[in-house]
PDB file of N, CA and C in Angstrom:
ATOM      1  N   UNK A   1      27.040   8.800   8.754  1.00  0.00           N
ATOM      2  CA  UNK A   1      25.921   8.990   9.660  1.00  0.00           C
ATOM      3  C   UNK A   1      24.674   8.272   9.143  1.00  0.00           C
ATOM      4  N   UNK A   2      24.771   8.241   7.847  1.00  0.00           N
ATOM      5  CA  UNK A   2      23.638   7.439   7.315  1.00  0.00           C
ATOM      6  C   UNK A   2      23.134   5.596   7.457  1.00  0.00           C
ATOM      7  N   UNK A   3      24.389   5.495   7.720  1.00  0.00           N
ATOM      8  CA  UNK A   3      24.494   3.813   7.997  1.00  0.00           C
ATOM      9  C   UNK A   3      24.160   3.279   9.469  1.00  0.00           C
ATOM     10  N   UNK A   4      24.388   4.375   9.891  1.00  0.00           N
ATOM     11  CA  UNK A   4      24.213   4.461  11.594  1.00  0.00           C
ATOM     12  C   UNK A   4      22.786   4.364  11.923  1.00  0.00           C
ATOM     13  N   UNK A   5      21.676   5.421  11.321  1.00  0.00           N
ATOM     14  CA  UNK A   5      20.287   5.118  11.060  1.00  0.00           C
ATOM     15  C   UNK A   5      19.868   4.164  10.483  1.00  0.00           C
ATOM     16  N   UNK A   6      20.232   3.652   9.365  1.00  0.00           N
ATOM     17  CA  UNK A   6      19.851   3.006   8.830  1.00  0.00           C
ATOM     18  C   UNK A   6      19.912   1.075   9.864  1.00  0.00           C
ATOM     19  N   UNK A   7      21.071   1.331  10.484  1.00  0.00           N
ATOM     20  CA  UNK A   7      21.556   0.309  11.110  1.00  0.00           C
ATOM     21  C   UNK A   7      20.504   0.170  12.534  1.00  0.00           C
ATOM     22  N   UNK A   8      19.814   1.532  13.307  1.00  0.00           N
ATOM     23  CA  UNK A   8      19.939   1.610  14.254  1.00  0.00           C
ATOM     24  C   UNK A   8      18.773   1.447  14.098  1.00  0.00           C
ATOM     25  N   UNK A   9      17.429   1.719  12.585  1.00  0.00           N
ATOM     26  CA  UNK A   9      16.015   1.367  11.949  1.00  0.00           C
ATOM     27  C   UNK A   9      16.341  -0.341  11.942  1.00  0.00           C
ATOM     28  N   UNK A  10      17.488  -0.919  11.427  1.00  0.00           N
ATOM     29  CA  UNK A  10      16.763  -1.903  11.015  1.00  0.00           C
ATOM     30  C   UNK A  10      16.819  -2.666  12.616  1.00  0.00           C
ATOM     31  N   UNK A  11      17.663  -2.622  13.311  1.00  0.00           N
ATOM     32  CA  UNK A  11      18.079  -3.141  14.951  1.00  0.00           C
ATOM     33  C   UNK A  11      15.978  -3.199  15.296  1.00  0.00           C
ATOM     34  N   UNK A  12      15.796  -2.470  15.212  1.00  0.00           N
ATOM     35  CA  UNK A  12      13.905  -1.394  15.870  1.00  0.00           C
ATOM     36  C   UNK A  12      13.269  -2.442  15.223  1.00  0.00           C
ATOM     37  N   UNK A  13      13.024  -1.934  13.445  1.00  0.00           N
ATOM     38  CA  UNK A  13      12.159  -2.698  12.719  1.00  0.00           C
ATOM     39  C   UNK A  13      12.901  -2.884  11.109  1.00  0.00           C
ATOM     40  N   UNK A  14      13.489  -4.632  11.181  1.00  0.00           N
ATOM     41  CA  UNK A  14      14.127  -4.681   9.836  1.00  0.00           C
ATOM     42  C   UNK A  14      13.954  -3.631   8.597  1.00  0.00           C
ATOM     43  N   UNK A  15      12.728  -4.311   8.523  1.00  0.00           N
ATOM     44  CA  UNK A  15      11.922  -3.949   6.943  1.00  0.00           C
ATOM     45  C   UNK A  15      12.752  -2.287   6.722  1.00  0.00           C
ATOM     46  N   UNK A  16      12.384  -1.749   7.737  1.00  0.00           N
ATOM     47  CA  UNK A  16      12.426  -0.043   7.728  1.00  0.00           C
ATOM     48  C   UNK A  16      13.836   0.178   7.311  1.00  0.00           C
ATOM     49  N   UNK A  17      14.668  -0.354   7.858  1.00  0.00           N
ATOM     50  CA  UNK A  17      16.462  -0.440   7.730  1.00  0.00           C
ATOM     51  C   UNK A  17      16.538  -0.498   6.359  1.00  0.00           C
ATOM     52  N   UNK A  18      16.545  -1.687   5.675  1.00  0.00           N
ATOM     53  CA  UNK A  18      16.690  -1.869   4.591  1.00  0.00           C
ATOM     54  C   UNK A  18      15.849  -1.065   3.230  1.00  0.00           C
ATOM     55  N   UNK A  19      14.934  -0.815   3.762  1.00  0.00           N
ATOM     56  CA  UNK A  19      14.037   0.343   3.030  1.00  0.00           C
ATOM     57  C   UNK A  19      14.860   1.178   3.080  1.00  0.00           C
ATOM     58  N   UNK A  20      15.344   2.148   3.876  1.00  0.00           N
ATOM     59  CA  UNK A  20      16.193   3.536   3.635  1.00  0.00           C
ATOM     60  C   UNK A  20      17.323   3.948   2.477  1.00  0.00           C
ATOM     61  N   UNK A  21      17.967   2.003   2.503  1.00  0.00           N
ATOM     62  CA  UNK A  21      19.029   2.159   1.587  1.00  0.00           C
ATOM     63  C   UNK A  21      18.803   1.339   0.522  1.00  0.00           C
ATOM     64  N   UNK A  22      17.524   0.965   0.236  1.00  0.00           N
ATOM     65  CA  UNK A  22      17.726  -0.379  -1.006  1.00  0.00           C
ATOM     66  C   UNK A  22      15.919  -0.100  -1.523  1.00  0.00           C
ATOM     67  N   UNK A  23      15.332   1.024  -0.678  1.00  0.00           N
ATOM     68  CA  UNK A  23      13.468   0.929  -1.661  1.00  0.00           C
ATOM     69  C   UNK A  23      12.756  -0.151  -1.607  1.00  0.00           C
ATOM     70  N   UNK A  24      11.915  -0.375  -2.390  1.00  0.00           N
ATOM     71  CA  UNK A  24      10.794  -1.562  -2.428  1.00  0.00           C
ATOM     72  C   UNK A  24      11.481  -2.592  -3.391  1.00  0.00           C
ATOM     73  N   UNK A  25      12.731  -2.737  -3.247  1.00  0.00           N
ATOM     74  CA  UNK A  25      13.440  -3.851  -4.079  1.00  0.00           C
ATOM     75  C   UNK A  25      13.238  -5.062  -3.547  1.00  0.00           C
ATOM     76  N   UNK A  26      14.134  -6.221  -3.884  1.00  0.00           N
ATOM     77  CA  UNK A  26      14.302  -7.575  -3.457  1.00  0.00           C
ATOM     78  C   UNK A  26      14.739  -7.572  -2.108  1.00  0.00           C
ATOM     79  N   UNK A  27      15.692  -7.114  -1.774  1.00  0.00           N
ATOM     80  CA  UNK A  27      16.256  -6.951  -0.349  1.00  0.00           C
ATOM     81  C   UNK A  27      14.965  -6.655   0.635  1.00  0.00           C
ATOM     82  N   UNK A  28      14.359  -5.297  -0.032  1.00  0.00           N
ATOM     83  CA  UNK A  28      13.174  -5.113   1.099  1.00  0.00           C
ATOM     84  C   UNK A  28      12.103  -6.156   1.409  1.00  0.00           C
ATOM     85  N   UNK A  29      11.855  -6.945   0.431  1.00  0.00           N
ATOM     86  CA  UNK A  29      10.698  -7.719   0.008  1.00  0.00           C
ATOM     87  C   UNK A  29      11.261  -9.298   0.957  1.00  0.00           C
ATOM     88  N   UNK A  30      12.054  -9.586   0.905  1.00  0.00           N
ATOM     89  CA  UNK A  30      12.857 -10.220   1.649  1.00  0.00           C
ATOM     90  C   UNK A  30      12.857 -10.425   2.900  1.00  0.00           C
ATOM     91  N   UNK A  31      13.618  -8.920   3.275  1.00  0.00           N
ATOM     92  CA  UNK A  31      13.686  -8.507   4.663  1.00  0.00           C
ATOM     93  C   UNK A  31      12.259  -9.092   5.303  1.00  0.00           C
ATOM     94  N   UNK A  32      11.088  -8.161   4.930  1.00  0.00           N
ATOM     95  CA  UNK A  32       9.866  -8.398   5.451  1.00  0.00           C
ATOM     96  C   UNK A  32       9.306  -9.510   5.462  1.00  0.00           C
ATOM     97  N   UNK A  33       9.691 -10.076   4.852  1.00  0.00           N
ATOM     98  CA  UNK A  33       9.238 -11.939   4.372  1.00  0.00           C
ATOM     99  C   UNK A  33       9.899 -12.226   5.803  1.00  0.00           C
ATOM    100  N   UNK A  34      10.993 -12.327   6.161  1.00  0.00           N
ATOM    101  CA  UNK A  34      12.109 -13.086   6.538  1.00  0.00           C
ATOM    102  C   UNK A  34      11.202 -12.565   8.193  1.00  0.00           C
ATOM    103  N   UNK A  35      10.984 -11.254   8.141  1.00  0.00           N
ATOM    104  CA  UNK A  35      10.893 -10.707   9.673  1.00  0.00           C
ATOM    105  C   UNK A  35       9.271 -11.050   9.986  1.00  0.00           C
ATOM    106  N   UNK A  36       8.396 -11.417   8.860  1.00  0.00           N
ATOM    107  CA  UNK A  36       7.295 -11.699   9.439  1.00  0.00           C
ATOM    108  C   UNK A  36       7.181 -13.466  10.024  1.00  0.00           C
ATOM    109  N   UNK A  37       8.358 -14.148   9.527  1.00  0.00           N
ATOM    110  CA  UNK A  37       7.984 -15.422  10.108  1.00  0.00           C
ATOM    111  C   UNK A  37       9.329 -15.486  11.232  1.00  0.00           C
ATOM    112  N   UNK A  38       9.843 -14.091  11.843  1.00  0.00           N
ATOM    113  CA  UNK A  38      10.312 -14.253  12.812  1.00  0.00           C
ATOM    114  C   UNK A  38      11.360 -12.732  13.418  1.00  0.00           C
ATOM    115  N   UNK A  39      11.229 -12.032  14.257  1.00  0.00           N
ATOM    116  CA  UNK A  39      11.902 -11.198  14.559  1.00  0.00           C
ATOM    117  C   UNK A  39      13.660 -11.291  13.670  1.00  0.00           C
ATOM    118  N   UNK A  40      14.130 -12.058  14.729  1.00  0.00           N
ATOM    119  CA  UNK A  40      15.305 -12.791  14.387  1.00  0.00           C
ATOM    120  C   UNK A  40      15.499 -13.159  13.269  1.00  0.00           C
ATOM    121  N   UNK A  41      15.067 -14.019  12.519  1.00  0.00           N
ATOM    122  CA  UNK A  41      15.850 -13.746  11.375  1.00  0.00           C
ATOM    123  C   UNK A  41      15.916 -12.798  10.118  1.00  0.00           C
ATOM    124  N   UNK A  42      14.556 -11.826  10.634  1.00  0.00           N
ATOM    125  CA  UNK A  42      14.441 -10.539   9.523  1.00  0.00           C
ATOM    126  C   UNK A  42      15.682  -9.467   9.983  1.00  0.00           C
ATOM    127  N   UNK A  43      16.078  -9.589  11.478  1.00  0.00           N
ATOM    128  CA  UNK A  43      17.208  -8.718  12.061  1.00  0.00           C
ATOM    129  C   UNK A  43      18.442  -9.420  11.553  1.00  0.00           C
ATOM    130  N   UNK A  44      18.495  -9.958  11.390  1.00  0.00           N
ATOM    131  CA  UNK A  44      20.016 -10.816  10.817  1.00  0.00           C
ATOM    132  C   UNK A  44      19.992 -10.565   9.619  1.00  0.00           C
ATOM    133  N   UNK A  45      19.108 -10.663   8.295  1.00  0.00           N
ATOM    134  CA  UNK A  45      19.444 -10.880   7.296  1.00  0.00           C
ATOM    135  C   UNK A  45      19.322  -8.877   7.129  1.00  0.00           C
ATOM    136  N   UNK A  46      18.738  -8.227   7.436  1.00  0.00           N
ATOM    137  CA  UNK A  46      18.690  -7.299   7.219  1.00  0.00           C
ATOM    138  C   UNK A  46      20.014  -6.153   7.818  1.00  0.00           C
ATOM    139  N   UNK A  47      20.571  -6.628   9.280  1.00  0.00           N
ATOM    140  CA  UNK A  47      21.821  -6.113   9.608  1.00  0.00           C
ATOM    141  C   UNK A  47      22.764  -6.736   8.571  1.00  0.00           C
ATOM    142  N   UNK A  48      22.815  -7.926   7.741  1.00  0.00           N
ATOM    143  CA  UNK A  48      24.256  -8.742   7.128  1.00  0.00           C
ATOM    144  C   UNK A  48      23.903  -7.892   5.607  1.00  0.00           C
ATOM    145  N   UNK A  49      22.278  -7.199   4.981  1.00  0.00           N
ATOM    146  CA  UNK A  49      22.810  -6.939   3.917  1.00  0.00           C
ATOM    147  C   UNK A  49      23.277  -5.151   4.073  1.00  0.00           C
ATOM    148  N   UNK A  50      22.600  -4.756   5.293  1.00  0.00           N
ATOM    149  CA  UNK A  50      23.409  -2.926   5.279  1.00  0.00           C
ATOM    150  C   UNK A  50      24.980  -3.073   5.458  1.00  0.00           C
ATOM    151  N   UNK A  51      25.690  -4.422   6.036  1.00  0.00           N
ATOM    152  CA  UNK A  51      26.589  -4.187   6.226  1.00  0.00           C
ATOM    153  C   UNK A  51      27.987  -4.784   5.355  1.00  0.00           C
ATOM    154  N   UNK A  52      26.760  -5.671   4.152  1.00  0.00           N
ATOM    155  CA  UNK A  52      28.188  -6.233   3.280  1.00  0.00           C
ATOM    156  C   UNK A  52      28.562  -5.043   2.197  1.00  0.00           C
TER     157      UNK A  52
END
């Protein structure tokens, strides 16, 4: 059930997704990088790392 939120935060707003399961790490820092110079590709990289 947890992956499901987490999946269904980052779908809404990356950053938030990847925050739930990974904190203020690299992934998050990333994510937000990635989603401020574009919806799309902060949703991609952030759905490909909850789900590898």
């Amino acid at each position: 059930m947890g992956s499901f939120i987490e999946i269904l935060c980052a779908v809404l707003i990356p950053p938030v997704g990847v925050f739930l399961r990974f904190g203020l790490g690299l992934e998050f820092w990333l994510s937000l990088l990635l989603t401020f110079f574009g919806f799309f590709p902060g949703l991609i990289y952030a759905i490909w790392v909850l789900t590898k």
